[in-house]
Protein backbone atom coordinates (compact mmCIF):
# COMPACT_ATOMS: atom_id res chain seq x y z
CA UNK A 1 26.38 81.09 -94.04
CA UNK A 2 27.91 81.20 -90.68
CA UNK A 3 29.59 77.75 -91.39
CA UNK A 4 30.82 79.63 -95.09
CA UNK A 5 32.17 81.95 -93.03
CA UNK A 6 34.10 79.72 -90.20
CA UNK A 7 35.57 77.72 -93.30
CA UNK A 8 37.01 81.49 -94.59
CA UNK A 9 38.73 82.43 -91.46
CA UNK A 10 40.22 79.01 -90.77
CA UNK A 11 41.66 78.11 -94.53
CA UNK A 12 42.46 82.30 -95.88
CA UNK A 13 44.49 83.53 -93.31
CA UNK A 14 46.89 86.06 -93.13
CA UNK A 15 50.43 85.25 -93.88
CA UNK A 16 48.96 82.48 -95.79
CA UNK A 17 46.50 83.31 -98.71
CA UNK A 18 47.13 86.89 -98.03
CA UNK A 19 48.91 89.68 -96.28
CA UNK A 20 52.51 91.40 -96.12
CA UNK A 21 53.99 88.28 -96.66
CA UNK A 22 52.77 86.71 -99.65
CA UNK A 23 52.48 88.02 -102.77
CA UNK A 24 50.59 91.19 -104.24
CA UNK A 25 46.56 89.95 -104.18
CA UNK A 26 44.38 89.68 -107.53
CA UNK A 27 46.22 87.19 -109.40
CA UNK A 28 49.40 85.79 -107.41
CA UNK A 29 49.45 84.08 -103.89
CA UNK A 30 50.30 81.02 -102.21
CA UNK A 31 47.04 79.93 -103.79
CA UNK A 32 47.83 80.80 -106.76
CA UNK A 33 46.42 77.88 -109.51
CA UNK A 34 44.54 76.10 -107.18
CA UNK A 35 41.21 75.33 -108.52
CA UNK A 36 37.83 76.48 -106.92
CA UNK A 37 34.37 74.99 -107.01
CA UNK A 38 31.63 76.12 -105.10
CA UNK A 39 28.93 73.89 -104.76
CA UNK A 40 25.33 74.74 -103.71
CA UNK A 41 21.64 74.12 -102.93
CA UNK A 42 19.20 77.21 -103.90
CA UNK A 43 15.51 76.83 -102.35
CA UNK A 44 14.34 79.16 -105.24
CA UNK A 45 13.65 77.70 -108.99
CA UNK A 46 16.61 77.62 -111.28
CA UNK A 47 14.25 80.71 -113.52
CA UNK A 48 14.48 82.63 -110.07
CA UNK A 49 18.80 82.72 -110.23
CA UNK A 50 19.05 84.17 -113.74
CA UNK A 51 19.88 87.73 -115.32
CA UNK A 52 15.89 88.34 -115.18
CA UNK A 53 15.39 86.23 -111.82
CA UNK A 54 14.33 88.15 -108.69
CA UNK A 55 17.38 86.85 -107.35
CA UNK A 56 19.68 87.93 -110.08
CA UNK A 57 22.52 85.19 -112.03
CA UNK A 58 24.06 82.41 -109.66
CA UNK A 59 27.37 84.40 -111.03
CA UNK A 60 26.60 87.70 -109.93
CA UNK A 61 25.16 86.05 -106.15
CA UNK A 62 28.32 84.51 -106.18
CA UNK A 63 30.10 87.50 -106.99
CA UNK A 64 31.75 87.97 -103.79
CA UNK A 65 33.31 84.76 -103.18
CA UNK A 66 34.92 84.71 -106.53
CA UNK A 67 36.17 88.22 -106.50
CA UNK A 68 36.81 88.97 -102.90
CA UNK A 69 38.06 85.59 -102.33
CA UNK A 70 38.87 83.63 -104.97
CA UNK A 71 40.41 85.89 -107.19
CA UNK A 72 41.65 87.96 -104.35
CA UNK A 73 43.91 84.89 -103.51
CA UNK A 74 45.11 83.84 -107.06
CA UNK A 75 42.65 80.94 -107.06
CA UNK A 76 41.30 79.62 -110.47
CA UNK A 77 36.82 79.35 -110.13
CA UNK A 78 35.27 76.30 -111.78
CA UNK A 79 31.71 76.59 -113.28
CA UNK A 80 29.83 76.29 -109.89
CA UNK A 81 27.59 73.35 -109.03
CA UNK A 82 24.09 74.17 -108.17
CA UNK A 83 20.66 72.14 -107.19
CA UNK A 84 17.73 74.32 -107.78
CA UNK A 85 14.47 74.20 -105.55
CA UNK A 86 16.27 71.99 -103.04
CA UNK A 87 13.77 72.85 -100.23
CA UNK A 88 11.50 70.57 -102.46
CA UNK A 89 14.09 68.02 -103.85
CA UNK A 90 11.59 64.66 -104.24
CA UNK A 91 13.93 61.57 -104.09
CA UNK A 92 14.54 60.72 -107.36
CA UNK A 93 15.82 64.77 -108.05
CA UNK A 94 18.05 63.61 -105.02
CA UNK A 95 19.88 61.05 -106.42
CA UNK A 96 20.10 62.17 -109.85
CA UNK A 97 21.82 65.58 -107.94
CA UNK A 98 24.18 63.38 -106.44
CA UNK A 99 24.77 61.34 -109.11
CA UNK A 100 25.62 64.59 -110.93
CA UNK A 101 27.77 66.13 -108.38
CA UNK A 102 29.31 63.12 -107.82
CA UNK A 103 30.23 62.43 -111.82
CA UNK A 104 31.58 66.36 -111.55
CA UNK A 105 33.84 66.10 -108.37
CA UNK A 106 34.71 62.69 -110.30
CA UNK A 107 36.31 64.57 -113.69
CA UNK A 108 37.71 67.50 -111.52
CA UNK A 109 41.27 66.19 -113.01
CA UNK A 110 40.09 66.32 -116.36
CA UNK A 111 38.01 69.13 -115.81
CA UNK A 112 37.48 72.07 -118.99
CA UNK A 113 39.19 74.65 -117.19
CA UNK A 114 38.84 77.29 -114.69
CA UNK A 115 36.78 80.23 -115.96
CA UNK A 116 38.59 83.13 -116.94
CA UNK A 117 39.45 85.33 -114.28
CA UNK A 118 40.59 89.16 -114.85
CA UNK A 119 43.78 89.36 -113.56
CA UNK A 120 45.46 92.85 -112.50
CA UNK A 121 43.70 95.76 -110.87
CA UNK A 122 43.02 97.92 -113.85
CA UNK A 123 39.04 98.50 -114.87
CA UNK A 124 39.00 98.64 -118.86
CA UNK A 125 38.86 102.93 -119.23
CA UNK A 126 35.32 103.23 -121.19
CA UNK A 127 33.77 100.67 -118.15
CA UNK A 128 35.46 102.89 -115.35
CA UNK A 129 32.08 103.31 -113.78
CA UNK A 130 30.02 100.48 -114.93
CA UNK A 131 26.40 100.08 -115.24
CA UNK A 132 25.84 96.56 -113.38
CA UNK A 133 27.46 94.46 -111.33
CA UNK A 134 29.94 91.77 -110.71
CA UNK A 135 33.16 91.41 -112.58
CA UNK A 136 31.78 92.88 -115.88
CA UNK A 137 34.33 95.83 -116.22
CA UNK A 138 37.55 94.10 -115.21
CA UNK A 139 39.82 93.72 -118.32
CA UNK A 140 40.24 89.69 -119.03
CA UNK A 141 38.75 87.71 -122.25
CA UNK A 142 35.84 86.03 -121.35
CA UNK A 143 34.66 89.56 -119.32
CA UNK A 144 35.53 91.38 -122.41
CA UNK A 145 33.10 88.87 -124.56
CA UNK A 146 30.41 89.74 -121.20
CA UNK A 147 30.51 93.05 -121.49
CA UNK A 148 30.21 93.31 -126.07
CA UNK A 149 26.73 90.96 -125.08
CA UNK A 150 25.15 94.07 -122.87
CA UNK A 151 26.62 96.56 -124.79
């Protein structure tokens, strides 16, 4: 994480992705439309990162970065790239995960879209103080489809 975290306070800096200088945050920045994927390698079993994981979903672990950072700035999150049970990865799991990643960072141009991001500040009025976590209560469409599914 520590490297994560050098990467953060070299690239979003203030005056640059955010600050009295750039545009309001949460939706608009210099950032703004740029296009976000996070790639990563999870020692735990892909059934361990889910709603009923021990861990929880990869979204809501990744909560923070796409909120407080990515969203925060104006940036656009892609689907995010994972490799499950990585601190066991036999070979040929290796190459078919970088044969995967690679064939992904290779239709990035092309790619389906960002995922839907809530933009504004405003929490929908009946989710004001909601039940779980992550993004879930943030007005946007796809959040709006999230939150009919638990309710």
């Amino acid at each position: 994480m520590s490297g994560v975290k050098g990467w953060i306070d070299r690239v979003f800096t203030s005056g640059f992705a955010y600050g009295t200088a750039v545009p309001p945050p949460y939706g608009e920045s210099s950032l703004t439309g740029r296009l976000a994927l996070v790639s990563v390698t999870v020692g735990a079993r892909e059934s361990a990162i889910s709603d009923r994981g021990i861990h929880g979903s990869l979204e809501d672990v990744l909560h923070p970065m796409r909120h407080g950072l990515f969203w925060f700035t104006g940036m656009n999150p892609l689907e995010p790239f994972a490799v499950y049970s990585s601190n066991e990865l036999p070979d040929d799991r290796f190459v078919r995960a970088r044969t995967e990643f690679a064939r992904r960072l290779g239709t990035l141009h092309g790619h389906a879209g960002p995922l839907p991001v809530a933009r504004g500040r405003g929490l929908r009025p009946r989710h004001a103080a909601p039940a779980w976590g992550g993004d879930a209560g943030h007005e946007g469409t796809r959040l709006d489809l999230h939150v009919s599914d638990r309710v």
